[in-house]
C-alpha atoms as a PDB file:
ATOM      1  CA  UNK A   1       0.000   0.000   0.000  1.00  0.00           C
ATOM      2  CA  UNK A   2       1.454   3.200  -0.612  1.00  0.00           C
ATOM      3  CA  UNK A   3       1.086   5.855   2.147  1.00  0.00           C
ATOM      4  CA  UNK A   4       1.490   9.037  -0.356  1.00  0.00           C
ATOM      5  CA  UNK A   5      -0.556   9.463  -3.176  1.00  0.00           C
ATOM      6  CA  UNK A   6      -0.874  11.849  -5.842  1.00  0.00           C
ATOM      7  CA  UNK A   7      -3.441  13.137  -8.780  1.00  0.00           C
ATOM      8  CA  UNK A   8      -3.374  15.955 -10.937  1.00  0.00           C
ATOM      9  CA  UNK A   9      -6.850  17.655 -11.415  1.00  0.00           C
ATOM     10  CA  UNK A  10      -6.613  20.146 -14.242  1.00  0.00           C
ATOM     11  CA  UNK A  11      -3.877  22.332 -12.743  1.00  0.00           C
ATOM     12  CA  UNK A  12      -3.958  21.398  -9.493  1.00  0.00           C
ATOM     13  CA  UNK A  13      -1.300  18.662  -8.037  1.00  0.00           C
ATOM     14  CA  UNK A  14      -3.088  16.318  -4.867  1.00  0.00           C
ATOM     15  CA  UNK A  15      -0.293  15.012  -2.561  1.00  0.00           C
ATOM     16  CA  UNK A  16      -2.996  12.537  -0.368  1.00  0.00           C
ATOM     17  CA  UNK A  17      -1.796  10.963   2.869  1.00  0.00           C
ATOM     18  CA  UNK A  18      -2.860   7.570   2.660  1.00  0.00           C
ATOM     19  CA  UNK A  19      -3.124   5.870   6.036  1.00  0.00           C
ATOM     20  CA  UNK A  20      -6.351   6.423   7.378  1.00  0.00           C
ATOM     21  CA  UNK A  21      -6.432   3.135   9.410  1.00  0.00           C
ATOM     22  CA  UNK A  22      -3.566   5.189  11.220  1.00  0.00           C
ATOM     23  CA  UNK A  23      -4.564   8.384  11.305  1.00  0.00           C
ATOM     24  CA  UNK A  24      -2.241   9.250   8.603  1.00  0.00           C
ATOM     25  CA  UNK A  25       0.710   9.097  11.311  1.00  0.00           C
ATOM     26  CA  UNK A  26       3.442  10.267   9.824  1.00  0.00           C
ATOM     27  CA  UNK A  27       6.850   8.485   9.326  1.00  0.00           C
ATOM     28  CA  UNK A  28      10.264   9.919   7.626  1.00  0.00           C
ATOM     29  CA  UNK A  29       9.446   7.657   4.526  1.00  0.00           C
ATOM     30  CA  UNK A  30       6.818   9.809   3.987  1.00  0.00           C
ATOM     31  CA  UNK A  31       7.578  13.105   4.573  1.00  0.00           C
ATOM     32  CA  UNK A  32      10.448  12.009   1.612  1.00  0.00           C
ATOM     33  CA  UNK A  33       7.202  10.975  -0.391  1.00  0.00           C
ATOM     34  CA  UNK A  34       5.831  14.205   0.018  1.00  0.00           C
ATOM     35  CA  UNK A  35       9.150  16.092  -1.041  1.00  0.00           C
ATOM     36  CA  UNK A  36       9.394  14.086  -3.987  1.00  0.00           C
ATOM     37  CA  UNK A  37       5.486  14.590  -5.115  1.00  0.00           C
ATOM     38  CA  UNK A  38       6.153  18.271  -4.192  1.00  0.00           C
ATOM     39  CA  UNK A  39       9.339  18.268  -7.248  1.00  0.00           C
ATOM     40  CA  UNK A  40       7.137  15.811  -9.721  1.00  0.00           C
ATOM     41  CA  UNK A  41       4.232  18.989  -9.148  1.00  0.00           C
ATOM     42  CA  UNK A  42       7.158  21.200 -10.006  1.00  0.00           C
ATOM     43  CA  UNK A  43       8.183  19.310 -13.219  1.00  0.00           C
ATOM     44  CA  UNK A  44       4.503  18.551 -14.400  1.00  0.00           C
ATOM     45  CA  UNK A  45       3.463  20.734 -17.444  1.00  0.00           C
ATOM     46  CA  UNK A  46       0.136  23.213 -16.269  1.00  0.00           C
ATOM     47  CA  UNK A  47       0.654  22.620 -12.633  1.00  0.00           C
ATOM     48  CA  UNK A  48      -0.566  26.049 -10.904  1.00  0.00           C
ATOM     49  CA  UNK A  49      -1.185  24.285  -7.529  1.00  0.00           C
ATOM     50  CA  UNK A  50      -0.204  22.239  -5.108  1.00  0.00           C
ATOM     51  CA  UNK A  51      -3.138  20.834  -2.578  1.00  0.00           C
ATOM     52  CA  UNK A  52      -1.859  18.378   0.424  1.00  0.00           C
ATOM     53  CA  UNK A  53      -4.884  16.350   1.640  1.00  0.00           C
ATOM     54  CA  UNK A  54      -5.253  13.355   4.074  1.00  0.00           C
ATOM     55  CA  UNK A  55      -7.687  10.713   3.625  1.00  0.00           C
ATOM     56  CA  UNK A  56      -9.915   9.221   6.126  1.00  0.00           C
ATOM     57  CA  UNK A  57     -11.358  10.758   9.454  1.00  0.00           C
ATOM     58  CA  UNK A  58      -8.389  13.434   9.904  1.00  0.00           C
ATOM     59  CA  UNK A  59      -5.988  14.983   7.794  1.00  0.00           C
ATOM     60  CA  UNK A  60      -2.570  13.845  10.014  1.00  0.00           C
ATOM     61  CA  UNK A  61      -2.439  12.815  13.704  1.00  0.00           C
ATOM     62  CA  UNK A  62       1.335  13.633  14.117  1.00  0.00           C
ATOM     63  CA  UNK A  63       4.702  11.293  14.233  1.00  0.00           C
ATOM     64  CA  UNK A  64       3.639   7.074  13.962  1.00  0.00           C
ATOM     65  CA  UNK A  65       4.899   6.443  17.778  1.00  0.00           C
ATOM     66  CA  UNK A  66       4.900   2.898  17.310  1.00  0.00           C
ATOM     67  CA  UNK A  67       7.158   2.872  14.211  1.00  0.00           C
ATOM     68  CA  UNK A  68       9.358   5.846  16.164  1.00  0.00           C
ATOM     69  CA  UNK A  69       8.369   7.959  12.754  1.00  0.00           C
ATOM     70  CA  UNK A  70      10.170   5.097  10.720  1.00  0.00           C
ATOM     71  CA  UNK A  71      13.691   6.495  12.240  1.00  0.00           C
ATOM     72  CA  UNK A  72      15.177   2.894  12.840  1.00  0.00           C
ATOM     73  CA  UNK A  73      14.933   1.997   8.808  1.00  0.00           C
ATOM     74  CA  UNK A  74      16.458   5.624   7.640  1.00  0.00           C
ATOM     75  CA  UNK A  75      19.304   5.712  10.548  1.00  0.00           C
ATOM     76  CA  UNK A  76      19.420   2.339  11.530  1.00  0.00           C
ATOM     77  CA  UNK A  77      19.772   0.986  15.217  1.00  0.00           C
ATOM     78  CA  UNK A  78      21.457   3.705  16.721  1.00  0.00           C
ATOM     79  CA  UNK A  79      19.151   6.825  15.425  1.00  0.00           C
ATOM     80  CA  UNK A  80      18.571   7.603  19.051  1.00  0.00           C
ATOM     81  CA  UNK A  81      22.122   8.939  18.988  1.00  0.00           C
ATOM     82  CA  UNK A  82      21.613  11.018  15.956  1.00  0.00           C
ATOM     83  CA  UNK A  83      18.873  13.170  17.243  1.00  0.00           C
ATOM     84  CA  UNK A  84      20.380  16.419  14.808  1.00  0.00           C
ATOM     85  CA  UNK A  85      20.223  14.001  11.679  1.00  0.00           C
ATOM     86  CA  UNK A  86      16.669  12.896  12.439  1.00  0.00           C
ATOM     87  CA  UNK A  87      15.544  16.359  13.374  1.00  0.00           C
ATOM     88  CA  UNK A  88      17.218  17.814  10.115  1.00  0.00           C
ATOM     89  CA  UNK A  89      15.241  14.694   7.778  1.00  0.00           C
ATOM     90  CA  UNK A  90      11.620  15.964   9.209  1.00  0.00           C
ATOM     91  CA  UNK A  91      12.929  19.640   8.686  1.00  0.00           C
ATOM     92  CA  UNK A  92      14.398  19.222   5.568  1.00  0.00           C
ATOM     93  CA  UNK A  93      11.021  17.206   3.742  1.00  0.00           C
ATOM     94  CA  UNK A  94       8.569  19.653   5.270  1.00  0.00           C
ATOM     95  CA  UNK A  95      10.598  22.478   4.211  1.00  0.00           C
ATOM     96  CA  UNK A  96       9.927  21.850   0.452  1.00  0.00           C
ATOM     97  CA  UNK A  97       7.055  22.384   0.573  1.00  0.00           C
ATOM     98  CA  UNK A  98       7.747  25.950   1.605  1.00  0.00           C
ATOM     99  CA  UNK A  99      10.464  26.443  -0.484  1.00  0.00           C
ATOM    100  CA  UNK A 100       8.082  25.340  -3.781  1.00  0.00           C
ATOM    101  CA  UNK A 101       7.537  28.258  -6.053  1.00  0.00           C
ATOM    102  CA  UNK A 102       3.709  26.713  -6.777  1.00  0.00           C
ATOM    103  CA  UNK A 103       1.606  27.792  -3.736  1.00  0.00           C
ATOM    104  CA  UNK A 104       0.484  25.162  -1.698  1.00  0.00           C
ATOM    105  CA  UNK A 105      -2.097  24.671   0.490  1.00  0.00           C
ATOM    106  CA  UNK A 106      -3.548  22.103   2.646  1.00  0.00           C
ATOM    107  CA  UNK A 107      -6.159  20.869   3.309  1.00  0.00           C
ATOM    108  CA  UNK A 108      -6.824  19.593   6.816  1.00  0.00           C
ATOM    109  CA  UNK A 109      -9.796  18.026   8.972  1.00  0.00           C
ATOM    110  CA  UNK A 110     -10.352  15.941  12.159  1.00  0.00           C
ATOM    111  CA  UNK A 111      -7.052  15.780  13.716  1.00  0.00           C
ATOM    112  CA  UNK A 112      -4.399  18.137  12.742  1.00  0.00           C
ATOM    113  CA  UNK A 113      -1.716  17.346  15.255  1.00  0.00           C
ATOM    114  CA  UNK A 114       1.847  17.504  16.041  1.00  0.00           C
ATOM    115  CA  UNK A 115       3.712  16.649  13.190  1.00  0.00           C
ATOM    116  CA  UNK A 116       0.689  16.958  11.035  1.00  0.00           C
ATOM    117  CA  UNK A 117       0.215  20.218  12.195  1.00  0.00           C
ATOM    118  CA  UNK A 118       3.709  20.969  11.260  1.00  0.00           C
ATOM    119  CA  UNK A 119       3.563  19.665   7.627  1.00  0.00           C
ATOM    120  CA  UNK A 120       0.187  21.803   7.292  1.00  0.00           C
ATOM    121  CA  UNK A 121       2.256  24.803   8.321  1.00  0.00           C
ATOM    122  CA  UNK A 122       4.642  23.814   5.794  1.00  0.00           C
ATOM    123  CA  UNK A 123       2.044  25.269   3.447  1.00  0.00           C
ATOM    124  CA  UNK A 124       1.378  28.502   2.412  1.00  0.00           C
ATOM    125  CA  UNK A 125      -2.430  28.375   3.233  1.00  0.00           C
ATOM    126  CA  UNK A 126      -4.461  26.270   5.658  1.00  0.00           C
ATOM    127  CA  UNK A 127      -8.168  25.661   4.702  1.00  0.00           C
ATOM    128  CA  UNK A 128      -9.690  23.483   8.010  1.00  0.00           C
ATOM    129  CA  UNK A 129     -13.077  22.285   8.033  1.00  0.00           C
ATOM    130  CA  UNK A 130     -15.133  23.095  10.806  1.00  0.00           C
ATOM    131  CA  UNK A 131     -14.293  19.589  12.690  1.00  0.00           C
ATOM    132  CA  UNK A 132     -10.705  20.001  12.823  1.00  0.00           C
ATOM    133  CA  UNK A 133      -8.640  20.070  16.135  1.00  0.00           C
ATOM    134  CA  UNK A 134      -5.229  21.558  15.972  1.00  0.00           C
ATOM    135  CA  UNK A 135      -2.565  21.114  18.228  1.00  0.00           C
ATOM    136  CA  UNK A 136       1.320  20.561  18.850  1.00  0.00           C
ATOM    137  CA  UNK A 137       1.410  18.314  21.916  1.00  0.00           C
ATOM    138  CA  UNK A 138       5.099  17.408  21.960  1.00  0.00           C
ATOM    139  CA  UNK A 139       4.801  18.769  25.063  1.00  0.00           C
ATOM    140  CA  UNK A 140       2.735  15.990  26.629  1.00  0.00           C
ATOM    141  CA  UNK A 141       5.954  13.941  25.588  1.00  0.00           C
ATOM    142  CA  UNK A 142       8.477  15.992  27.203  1.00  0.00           C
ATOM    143  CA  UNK A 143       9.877  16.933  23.893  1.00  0.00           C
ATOM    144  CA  UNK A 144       9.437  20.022  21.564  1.00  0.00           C
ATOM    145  CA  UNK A 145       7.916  20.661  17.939  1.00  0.00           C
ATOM    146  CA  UNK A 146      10.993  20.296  16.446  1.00  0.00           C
ATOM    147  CA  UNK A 147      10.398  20.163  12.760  1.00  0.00           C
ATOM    148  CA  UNK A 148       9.456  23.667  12.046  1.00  0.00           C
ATOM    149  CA  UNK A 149       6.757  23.739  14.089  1.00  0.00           C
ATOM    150  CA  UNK A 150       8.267  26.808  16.504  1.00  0.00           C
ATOM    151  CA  UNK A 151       9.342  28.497  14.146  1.00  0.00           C
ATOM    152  CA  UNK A 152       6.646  28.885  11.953  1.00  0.00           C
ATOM    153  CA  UNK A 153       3.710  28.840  14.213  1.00  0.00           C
ATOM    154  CA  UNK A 154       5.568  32.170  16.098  1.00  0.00           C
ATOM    155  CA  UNK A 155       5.457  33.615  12.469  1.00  0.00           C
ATOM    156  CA  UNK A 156       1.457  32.876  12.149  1.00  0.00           C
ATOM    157  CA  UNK A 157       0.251  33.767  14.884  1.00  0.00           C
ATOM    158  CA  UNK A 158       2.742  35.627  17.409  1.00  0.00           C
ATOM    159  CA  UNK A 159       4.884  34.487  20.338  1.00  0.00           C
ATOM    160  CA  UNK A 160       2.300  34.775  22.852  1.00  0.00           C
ATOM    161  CA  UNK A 161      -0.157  32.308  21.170  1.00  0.00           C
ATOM    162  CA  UNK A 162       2.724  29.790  19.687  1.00  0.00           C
ATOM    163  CA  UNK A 163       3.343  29.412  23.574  1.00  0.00           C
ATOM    164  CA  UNK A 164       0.627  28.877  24.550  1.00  0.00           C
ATOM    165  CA  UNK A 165       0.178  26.130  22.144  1.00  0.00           C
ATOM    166  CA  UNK A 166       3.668  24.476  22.306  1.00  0.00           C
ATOM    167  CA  UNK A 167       3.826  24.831  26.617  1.00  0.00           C
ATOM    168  CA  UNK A 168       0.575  23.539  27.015  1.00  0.00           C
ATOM    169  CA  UNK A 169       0.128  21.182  24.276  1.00  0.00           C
ATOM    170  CA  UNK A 170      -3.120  22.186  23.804  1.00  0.00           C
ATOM    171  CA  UNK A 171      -5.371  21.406  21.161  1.00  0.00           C
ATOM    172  CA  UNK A 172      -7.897  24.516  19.667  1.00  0.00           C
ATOM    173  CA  UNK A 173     -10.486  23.973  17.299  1.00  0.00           C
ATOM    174  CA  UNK A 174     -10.636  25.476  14.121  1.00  0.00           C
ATOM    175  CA  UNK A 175     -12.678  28.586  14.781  1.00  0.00           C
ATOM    176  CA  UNK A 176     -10.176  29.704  17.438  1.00  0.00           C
ATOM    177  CA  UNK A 177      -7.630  28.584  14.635  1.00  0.00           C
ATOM    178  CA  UNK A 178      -8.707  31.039  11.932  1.00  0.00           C
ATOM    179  CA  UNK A 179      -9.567  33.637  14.722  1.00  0.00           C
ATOM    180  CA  UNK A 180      -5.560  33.684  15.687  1.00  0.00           C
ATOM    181  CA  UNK A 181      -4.500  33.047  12.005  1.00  0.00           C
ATOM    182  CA  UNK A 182      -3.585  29.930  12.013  1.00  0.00           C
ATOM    183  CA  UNK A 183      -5.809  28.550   9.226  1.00  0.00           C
ATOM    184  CA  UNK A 184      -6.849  31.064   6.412  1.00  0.00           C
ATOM    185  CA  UNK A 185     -10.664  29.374   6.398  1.00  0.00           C
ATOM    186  CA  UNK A 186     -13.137  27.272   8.153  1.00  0.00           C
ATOM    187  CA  UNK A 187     -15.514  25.200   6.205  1.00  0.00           C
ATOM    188  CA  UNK A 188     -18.016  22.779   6.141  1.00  0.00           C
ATOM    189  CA  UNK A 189     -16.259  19.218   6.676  1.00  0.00           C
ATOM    190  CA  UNK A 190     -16.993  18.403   3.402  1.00  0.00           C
ATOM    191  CA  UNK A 191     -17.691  21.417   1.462  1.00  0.00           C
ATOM    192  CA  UNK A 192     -16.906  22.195  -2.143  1.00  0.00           C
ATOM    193  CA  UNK A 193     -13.191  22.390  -1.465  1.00  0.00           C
ATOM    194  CA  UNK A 194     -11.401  18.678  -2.173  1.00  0.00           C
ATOM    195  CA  UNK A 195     -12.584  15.069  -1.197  1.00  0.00           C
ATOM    196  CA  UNK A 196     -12.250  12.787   1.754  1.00  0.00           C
END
């Protein structure tokens, strides 16, 4: 099964997260997936878009825990000792998608968490239907949102909020998530804007 799909649509490039039986958790393998469907919209002739979309009941529920984000298979045994390496693999794969001169946007619903939240931010708009929850709960784990997630949140939405959010671990729903400009729009879960 492949975790990372992708369909063009007249000019607009789908990159689909494709493991709804897991919440579309998120390992390294595909955050390289995404990268490389990000370059292949690049390269594609009438491409104007790209759209990053999640299938199932929520668009990505963060890192796949019980996998350890798929580290062991990209570092190998000892990839708890290369903690800058496996930081710099998530930040390197979500970064393309900011660095991609098509704008992208994604598309997010149901849980929008952690990881997930942090490959949404990766985009350059958020559209979140109205049953999304957002949230960055590294800090439940005694760890931080290390993959951009800091960084770009403080841009969104100010240092006050992005605290708030990465202290507490909190999770906000998406009215309060356009209200502090973290999403661009709320709509209806499944309104006229892409499939699930």
């Amino acid at each position: 099964m492949e975790y990372v799909l992708t369909q063009q649509r007249g000019t607009i490039f789908e990159i689909i997260l494709n493991r709804p039986d897991k919440r579309n958790a998120l390992t390294v393998q595909m955050l390289q997936a995404v990268a490389q469907a990000c370059a292949t919209a690049e390269r594609t002739p009438g491409v104007r878009a790209i759209v990053l979309r999640g299938e199932g009941k929520g668009f990505c529920a963060g890192a796949d825990l019980a996998s350890m984000g798929g580290m062991p298979e990209a570092l190998g045994d000892d990839w708890r000792g290369q903690g800058y390496t496996a930081t710099r693999m998530w930040q390197e794969n979500i970064h393309r998608l900011q660095l991609s001169p098509l704008p992208t946007l994604a598309l997010v619903h149901g849980y929008t968490l952690s990881g997930g939240l942090e490959l949404a931010l990766g985009c350059d708009l958020r559209i979140a239907a109205e049953d999304t929850l957002l949230g960055l709960e590294e800090a439940q784990l005694g760890i931080i949102a290390d993959a951009g997630g800091t960084t770009r949140l403080t841009t969104l939405i100010g240092p006050s909020r992005a605290k708030e959010l990465l202290f507490t671990g909190r999770r906000i729903d998406a009215i309060t998530a356009e209200r502090w400009g973290l999403v661009n729009q709320v709509v209806a879960p499944r309104g006229p804007i892409g499939r699930r």
